[in-house]
C-alpha atoms as a PDB file:
ATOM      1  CA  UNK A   1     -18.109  -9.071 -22.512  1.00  0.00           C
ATOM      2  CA  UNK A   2     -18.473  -5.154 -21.606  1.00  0.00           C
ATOM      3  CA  UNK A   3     -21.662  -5.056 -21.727  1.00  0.00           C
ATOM      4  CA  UNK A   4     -21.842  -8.355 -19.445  1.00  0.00           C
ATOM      5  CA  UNK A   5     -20.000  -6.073 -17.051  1.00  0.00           C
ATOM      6  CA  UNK A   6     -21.645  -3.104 -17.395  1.00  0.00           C
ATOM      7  CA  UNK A   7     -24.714  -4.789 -16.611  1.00  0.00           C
ATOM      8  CA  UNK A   8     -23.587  -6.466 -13.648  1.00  0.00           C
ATOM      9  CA  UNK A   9     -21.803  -3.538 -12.884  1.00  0.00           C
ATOM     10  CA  UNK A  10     -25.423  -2.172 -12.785  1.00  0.00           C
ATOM     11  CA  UNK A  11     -27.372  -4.580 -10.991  1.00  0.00           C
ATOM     12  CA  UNK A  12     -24.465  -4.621  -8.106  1.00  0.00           C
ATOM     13  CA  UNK A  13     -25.557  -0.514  -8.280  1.00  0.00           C
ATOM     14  CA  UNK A  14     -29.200  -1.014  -7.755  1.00  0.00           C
ATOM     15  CA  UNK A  15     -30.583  -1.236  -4.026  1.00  0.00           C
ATOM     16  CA  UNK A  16     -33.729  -3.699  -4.390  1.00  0.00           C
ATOM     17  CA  UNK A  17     -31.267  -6.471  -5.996  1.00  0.00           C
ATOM     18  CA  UNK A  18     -28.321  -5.868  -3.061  1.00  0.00           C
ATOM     19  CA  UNK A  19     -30.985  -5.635  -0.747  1.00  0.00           C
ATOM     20  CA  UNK A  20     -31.852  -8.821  -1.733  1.00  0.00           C
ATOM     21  CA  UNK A  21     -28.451 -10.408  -2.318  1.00  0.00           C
ATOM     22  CA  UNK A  22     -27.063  -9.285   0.962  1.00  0.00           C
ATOM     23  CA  UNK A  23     -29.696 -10.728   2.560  1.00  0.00           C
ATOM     24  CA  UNK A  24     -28.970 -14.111   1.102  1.00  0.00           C
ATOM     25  CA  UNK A  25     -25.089 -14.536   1.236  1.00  0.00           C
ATOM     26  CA  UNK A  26     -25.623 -13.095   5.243  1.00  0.00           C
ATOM     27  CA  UNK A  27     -25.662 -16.541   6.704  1.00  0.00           C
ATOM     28  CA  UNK A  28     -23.126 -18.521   3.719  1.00  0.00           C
ATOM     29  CA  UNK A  29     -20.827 -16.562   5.355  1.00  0.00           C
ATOM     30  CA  UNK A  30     -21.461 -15.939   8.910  1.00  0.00           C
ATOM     31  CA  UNK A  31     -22.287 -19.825   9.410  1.00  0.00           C
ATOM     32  CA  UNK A  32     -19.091 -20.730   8.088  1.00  0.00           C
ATOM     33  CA  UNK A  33     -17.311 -18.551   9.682  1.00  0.00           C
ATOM     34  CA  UNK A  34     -18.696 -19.117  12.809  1.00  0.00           C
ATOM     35  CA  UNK A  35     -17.729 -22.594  12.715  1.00  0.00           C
ATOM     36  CA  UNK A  36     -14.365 -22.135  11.693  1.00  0.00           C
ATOM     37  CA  UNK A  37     -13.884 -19.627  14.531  1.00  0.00           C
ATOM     38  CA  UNK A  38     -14.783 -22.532  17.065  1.00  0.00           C
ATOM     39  CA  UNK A  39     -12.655 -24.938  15.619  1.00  0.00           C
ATOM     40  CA  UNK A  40      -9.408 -22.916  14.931  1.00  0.00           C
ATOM     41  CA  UNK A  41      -9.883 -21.278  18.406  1.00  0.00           C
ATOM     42  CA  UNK A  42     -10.195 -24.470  19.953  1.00  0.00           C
ATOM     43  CA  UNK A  43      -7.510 -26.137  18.123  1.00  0.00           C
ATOM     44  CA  UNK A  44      -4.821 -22.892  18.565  1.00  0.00           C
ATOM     45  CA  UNK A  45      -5.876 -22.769  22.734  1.00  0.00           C
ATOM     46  CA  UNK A  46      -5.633 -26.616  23.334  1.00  0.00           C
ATOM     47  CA  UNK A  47      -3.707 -28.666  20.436  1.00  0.00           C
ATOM     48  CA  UNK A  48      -1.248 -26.353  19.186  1.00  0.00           C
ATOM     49  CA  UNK A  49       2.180 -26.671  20.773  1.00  0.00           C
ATOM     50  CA  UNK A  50       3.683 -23.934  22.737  1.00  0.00           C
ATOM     51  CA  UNK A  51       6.269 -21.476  21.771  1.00  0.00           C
ATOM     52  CA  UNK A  52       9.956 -22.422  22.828  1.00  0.00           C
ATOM     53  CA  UNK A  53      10.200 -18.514  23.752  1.00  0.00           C
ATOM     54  CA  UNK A  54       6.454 -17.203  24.495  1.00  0.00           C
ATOM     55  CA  UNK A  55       5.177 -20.022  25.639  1.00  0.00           C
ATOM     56  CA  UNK A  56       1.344 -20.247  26.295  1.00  0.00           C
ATOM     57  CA  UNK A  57       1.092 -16.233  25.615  1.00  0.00           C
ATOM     58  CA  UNK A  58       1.679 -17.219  22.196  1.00  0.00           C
ATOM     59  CA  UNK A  59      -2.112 -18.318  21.610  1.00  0.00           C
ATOM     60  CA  UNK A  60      -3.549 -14.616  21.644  1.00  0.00           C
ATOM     61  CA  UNK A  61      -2.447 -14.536  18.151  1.00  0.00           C
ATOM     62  CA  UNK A  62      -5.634 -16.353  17.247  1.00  0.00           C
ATOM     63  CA  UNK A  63      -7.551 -13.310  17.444  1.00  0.00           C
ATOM     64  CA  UNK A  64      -4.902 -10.722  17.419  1.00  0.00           C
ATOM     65  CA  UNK A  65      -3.912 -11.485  14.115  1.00  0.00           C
ATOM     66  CA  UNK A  66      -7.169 -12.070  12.389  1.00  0.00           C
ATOM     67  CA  UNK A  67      -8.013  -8.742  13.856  1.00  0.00           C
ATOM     68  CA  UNK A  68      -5.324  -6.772  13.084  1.00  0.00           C
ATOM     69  CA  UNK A  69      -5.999  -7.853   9.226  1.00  0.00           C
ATOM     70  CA  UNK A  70      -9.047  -6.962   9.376  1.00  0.00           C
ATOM     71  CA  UNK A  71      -8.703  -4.067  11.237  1.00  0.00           C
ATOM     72  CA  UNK A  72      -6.817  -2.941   7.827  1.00  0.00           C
ATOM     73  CA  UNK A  73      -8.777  -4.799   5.468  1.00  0.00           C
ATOM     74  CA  UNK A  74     -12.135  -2.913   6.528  1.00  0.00           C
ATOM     75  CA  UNK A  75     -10.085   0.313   6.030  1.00  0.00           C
ATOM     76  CA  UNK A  76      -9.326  -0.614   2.474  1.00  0.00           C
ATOM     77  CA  UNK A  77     -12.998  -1.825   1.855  1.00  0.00           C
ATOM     78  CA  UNK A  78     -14.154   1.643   3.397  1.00  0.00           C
ATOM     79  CA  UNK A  79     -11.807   3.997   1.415  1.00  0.00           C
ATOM     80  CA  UNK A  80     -12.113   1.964  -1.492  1.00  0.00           C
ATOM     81  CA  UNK A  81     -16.107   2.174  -1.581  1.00  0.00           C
ATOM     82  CA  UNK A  82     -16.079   5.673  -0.995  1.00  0.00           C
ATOM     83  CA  UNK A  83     -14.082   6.172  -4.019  1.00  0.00           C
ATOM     84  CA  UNK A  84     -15.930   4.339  -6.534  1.00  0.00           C
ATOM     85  CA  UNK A  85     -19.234   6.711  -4.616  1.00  0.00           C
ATOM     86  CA  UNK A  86     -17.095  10.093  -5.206  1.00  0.00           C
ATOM     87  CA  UNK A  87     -15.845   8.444  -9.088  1.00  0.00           C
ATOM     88  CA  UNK A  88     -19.088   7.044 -10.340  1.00  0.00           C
ATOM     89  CA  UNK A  89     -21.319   8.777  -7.955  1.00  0.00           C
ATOM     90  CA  UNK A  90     -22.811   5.901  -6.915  1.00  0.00           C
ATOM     91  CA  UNK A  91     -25.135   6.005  -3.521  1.00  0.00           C
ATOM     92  CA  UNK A  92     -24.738   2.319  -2.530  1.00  0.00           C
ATOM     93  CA  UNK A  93     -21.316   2.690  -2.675  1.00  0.00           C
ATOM     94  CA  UNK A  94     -21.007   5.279   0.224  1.00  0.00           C
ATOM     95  CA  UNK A  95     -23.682   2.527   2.113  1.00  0.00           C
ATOM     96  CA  UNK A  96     -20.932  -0.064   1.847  1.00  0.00           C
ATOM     97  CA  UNK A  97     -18.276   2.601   3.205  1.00  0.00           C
ATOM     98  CA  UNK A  98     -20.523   3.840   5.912  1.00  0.00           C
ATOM     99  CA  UNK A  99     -21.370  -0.178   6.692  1.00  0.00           C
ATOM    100  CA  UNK A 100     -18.039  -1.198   7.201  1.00  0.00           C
ATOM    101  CA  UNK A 101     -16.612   2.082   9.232  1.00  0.00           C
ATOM    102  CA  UNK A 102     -17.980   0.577  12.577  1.00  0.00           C
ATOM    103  CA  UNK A 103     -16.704  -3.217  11.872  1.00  0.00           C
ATOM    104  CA  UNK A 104     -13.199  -1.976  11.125  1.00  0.00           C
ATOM    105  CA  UNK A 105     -13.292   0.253  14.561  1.00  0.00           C
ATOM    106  CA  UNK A 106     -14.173  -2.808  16.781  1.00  0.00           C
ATOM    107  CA  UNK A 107     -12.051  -5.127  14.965  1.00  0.00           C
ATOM    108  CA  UNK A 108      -9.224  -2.325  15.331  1.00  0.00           C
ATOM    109  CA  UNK A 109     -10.254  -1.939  19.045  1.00  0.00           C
ATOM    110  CA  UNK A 110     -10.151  -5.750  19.536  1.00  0.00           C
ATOM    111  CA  UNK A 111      -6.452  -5.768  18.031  1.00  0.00           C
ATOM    112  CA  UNK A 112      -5.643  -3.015  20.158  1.00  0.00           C
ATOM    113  CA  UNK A 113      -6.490  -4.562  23.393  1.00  0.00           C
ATOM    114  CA  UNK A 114      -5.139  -7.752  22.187  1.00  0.00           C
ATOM    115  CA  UNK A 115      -1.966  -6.640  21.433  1.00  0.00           C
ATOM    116  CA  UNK A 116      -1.870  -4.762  25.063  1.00  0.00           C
ATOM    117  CA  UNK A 117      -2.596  -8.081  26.659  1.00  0.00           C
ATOM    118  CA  UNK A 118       0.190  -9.800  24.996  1.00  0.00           C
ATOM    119  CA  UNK A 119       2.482  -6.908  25.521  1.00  0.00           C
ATOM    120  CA  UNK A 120       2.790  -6.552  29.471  1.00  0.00           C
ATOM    121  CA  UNK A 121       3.801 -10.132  29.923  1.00  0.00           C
ATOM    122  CA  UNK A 122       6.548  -9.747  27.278  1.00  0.00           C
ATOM    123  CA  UNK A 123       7.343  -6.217  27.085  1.00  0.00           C
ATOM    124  CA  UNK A 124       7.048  -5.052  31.002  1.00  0.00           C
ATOM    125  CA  UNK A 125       4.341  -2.673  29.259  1.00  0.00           C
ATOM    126  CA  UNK A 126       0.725  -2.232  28.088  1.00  0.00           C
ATOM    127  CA  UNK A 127       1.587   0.219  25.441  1.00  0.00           C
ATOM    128  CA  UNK A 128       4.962   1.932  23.975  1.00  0.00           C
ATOM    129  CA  UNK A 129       3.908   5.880  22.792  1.00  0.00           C
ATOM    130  CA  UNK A 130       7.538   5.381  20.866  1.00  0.00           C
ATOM    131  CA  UNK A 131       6.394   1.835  18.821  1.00  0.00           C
ATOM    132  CA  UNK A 132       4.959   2.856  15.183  1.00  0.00           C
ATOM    133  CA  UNK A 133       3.071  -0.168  14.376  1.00  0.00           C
ATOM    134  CA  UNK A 134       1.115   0.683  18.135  1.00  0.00           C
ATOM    135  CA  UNK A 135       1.092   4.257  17.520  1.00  0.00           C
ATOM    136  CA  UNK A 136       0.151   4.069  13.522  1.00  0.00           C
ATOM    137  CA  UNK A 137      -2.580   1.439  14.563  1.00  0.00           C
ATOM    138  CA  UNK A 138      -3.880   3.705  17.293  1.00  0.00           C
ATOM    139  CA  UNK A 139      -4.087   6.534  14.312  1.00  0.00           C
ATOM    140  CA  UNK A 140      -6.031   3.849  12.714  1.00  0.00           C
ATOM    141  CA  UNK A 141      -9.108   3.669  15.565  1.00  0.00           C
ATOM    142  CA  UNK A 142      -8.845   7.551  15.316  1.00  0.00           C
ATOM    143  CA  UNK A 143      -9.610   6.877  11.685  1.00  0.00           C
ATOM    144  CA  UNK A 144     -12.415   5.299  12.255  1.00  0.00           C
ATOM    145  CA  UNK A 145     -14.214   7.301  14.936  1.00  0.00           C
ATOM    146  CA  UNK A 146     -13.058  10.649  12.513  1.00  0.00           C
ATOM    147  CA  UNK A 147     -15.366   9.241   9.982  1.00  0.00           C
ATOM    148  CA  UNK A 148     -18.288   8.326  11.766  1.00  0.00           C
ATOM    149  CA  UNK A 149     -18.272  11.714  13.800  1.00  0.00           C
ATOM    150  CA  UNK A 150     -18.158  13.291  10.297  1.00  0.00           C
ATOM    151  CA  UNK A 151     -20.521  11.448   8.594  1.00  0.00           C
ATOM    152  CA  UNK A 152     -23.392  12.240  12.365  1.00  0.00           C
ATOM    153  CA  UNK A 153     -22.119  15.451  12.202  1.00  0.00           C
ATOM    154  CA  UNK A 154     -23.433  16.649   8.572  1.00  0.00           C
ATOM    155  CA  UNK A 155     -26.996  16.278   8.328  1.00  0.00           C
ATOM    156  CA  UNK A 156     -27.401  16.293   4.545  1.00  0.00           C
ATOM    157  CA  UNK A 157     -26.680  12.601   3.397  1.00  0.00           C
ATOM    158  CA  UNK A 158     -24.758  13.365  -0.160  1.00  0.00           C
ATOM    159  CA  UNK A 159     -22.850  16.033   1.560  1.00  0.00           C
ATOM    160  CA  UNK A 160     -21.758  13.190   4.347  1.00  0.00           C
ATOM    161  CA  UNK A 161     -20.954  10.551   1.789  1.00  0.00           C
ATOM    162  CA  UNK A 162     -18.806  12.837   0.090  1.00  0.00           C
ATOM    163  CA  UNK A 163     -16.888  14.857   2.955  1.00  0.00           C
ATOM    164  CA  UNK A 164     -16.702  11.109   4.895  1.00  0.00           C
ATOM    165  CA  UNK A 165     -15.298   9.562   1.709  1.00  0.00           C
ATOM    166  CA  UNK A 166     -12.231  12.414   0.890  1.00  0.00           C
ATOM    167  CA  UNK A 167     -11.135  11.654   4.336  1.00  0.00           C
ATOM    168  CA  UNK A 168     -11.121   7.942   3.901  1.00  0.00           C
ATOM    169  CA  UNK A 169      -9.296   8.182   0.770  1.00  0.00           C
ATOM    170  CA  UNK A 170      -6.839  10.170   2.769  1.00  0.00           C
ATOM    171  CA  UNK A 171      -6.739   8.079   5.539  1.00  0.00           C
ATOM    172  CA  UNK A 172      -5.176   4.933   3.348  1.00  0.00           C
ATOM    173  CA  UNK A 173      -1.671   6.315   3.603  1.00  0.00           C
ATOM    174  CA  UNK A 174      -1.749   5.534   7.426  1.00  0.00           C
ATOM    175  CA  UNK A 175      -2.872   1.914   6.754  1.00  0.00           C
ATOM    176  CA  UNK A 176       0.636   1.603   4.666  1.00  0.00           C
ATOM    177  CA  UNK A 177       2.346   2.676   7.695  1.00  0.00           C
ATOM    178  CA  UNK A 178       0.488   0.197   9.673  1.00  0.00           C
ATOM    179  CA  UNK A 179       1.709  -2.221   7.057  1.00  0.00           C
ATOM    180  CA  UNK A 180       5.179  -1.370   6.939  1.00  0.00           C
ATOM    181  CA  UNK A 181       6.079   0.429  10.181  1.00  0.00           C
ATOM    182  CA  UNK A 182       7.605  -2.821  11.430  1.00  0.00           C
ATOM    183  CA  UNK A 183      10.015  -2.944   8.379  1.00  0.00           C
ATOM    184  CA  UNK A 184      10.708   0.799   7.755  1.00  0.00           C
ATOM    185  CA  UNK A 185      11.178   1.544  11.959  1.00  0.00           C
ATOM    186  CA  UNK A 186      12.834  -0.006  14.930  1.00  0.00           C
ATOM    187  CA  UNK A 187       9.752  -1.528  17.005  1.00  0.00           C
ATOM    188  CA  UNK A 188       8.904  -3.580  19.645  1.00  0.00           C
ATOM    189  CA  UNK A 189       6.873  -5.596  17.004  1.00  0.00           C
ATOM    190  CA  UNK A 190       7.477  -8.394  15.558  1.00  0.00           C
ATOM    191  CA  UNK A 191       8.014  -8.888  12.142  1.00  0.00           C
ATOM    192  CA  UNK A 192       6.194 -10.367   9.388  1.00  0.00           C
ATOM    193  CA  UNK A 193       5.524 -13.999  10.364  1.00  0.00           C
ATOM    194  CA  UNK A 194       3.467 -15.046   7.705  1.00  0.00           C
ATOM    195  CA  UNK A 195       4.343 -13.423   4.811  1.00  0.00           C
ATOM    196  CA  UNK A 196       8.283 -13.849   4.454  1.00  0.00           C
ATOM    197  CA  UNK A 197      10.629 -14.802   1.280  1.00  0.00           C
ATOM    198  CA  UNK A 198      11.137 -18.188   3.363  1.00  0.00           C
ATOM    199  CA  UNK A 199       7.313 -18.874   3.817  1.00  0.00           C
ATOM    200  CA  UNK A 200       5.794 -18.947   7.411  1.00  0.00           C
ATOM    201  CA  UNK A 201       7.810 -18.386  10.377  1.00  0.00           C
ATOM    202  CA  UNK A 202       5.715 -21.114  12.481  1.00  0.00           C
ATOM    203  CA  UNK A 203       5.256 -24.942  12.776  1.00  0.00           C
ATOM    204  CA  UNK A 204       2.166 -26.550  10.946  1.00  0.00           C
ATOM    205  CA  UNK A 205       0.653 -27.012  14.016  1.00  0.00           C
ATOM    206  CA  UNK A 206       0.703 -23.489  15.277  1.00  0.00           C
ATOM    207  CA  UNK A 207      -0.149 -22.167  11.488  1.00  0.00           C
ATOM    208  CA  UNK A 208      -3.405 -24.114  10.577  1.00  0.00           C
ATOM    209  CA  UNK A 209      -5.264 -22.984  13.527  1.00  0.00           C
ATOM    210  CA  UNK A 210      -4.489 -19.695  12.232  1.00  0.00           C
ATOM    211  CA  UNK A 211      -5.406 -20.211   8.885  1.00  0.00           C
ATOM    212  CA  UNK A 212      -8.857 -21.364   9.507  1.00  0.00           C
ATOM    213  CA  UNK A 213      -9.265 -18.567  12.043  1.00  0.00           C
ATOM    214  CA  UNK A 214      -8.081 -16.018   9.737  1.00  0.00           C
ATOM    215  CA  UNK A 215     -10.631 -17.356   6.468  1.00  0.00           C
ATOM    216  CA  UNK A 216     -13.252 -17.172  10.241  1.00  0.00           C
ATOM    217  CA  UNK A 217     -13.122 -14.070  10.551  1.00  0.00           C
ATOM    218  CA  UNK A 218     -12.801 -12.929   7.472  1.00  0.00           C
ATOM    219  CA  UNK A 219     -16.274 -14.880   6.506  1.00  0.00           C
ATOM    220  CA  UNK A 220     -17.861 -13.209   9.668  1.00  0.00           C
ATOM    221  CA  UNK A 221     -16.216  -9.738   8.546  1.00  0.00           C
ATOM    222  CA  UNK A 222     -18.039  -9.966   5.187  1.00  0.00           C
ATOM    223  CA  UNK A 223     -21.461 -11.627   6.531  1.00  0.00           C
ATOM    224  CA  UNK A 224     -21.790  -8.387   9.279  1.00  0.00           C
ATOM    225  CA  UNK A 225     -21.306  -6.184   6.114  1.00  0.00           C
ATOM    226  CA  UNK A 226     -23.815  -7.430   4.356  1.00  0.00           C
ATOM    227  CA  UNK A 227     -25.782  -7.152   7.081  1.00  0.00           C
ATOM    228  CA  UNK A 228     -25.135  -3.647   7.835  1.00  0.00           C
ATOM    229  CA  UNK A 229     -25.575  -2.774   4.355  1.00  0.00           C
ATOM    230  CA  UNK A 230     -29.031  -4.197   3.918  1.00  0.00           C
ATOM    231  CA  UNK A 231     -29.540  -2.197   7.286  1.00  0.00           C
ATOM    232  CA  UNK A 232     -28.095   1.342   5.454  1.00  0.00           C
ATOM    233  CA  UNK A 233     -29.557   0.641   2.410  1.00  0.00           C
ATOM    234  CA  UNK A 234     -33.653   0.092   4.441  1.00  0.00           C
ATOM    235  CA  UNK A 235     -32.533   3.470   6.050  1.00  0.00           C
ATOM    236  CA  UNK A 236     -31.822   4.981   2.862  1.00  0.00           C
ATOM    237  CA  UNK A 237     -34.020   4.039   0.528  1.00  0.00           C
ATOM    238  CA  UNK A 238     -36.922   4.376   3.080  1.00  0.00           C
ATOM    239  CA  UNK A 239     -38.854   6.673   0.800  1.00  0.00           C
ATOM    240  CA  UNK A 240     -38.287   4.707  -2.096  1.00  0.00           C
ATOM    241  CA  UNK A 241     -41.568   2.665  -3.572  1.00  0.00           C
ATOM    242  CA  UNK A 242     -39.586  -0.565  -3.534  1.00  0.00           C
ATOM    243  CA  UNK A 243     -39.312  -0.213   0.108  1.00  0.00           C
ATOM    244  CA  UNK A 244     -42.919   0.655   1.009  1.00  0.00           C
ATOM    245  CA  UNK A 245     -44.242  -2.352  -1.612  1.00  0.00           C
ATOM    246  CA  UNK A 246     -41.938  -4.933   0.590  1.00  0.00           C
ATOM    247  CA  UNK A 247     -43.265  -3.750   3.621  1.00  0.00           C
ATOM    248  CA  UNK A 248     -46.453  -3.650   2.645  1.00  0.00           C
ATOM    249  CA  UNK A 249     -46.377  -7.124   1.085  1.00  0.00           C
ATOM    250  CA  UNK A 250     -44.607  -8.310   4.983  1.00  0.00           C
ATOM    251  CA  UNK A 251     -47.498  -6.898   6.462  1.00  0.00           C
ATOM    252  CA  UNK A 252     -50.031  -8.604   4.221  1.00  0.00           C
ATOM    253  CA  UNK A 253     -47.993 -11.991   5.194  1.00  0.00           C
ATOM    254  CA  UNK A 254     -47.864 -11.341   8.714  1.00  0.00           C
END
């Protein structure tokens, strides 16, 4: 059994075969997910009933949500890649970190505006400075642009994966304040709707609409990391003999 896993622990470490892979899983998920998107959107805008309080404003939560999880989610996925990089020095490692730095920006940008959008109809205002889930979540896009200004502003790769990588693993106690802020602080925010001791706050027909767009998303998430990845790992390995016998063998076929 360990050496099962060390040698798929391996293979997932060698850039040819997740060059490869990536390539492959790309559209299982971003199909999917696509479709999902469409259908839970659809369902959330036009069948779902409306909130007795919010009314139609309610239906933003079909992306705000999926974004905001996300927006955390591609943190965790970030930090936690660099990590294993810094840990077991491994280079494709700090490719999945640097691939998923800009996803979790624009999906925290996306939650962001979202969450403004829904907020001047039922708070009077587009942002409250005072709120710590806004604020903490505003840290968060900071994050996010903090890395990727680090990481374009050190020319030497290893150097960039490993400076980039302390400061996500820093960076994860802010996404626990994101988490929490709404339990630990008085906010504006809501709380938890989803996960509570009594099960979801919502009807069914305002919760499976948010389901499937929530597994949407998520699918897209991963597909556009792969993606990006195959993309980092081409601009990395560019040197490498792998790269220029593909090429060449593209070329031969073209």
């Amino acid at each position: 059994m360990w050496k099962y896993l060390t040698r798929l622990f391996h293979r997932f470490a060698s850039p040819p075969h997740v060059y490869q892979l990536a390539g492959t899983l790309s559209p299982w998920l971003m199909i999917p997910g696509f479709l999902l998107i469409v259908w839970g959107t659809w369902k959330g805008l036009f069948l779902a009933p409306e909130d007795y309080q919010q009314g139609d404003a309610f239906r933003i939560i079909y992306v705000h949500v999926p974004s905001a999880y996300l927006s955390q989610m591609a943190y965790m996925v970030m930090a936690t890649a660099g990590a294993i990089g810094l840990i077991w020095r491994m280079k494709l490692a700090h490719a999945v970190a640097a691939s998923a730095a800009p996803l979790g920006a624009a999906f925290t940008f996306l939650t962001l505006t979202t969450g403004a959008i829904w907020g001047k109809p039922m708070w009077g205002t587009w942002f409250e400075w005072a709120d710590p889930r806004m604020m903490s979540a505003l840290v968060l896009l900071f994050l996010y642009f903090g890395y990727m200004a680090l990481r374009a502003a050190i020319d030497d790769v290893a150097k960039a994966d490993k400076a980039s990588a302390m400061l996500a693993i820093v960076g994860v106690v802010n996404v626990v304040i994101v988490r929490y802020s709404v339990e630990w602080w008085s906010s504006l925010h809501q709380g938890q709707t989803l996960l509570t001791d009594e099960g979801p706050r919502m009807s069914e027909g305002m919760l499976a609409p948010l389901l499937v767009n929530l597994l949407g998303f998520t699918l897209i998430f991963g597909g556009w990391l792969l993606r990006r990845v195959r993309t980092e790992v081409l601009f990395r390995e560019r040197r490498a003999a792998w790269v220029r016998k593909m090429m060449a063998a593209e070329g031969a076929h073209a």
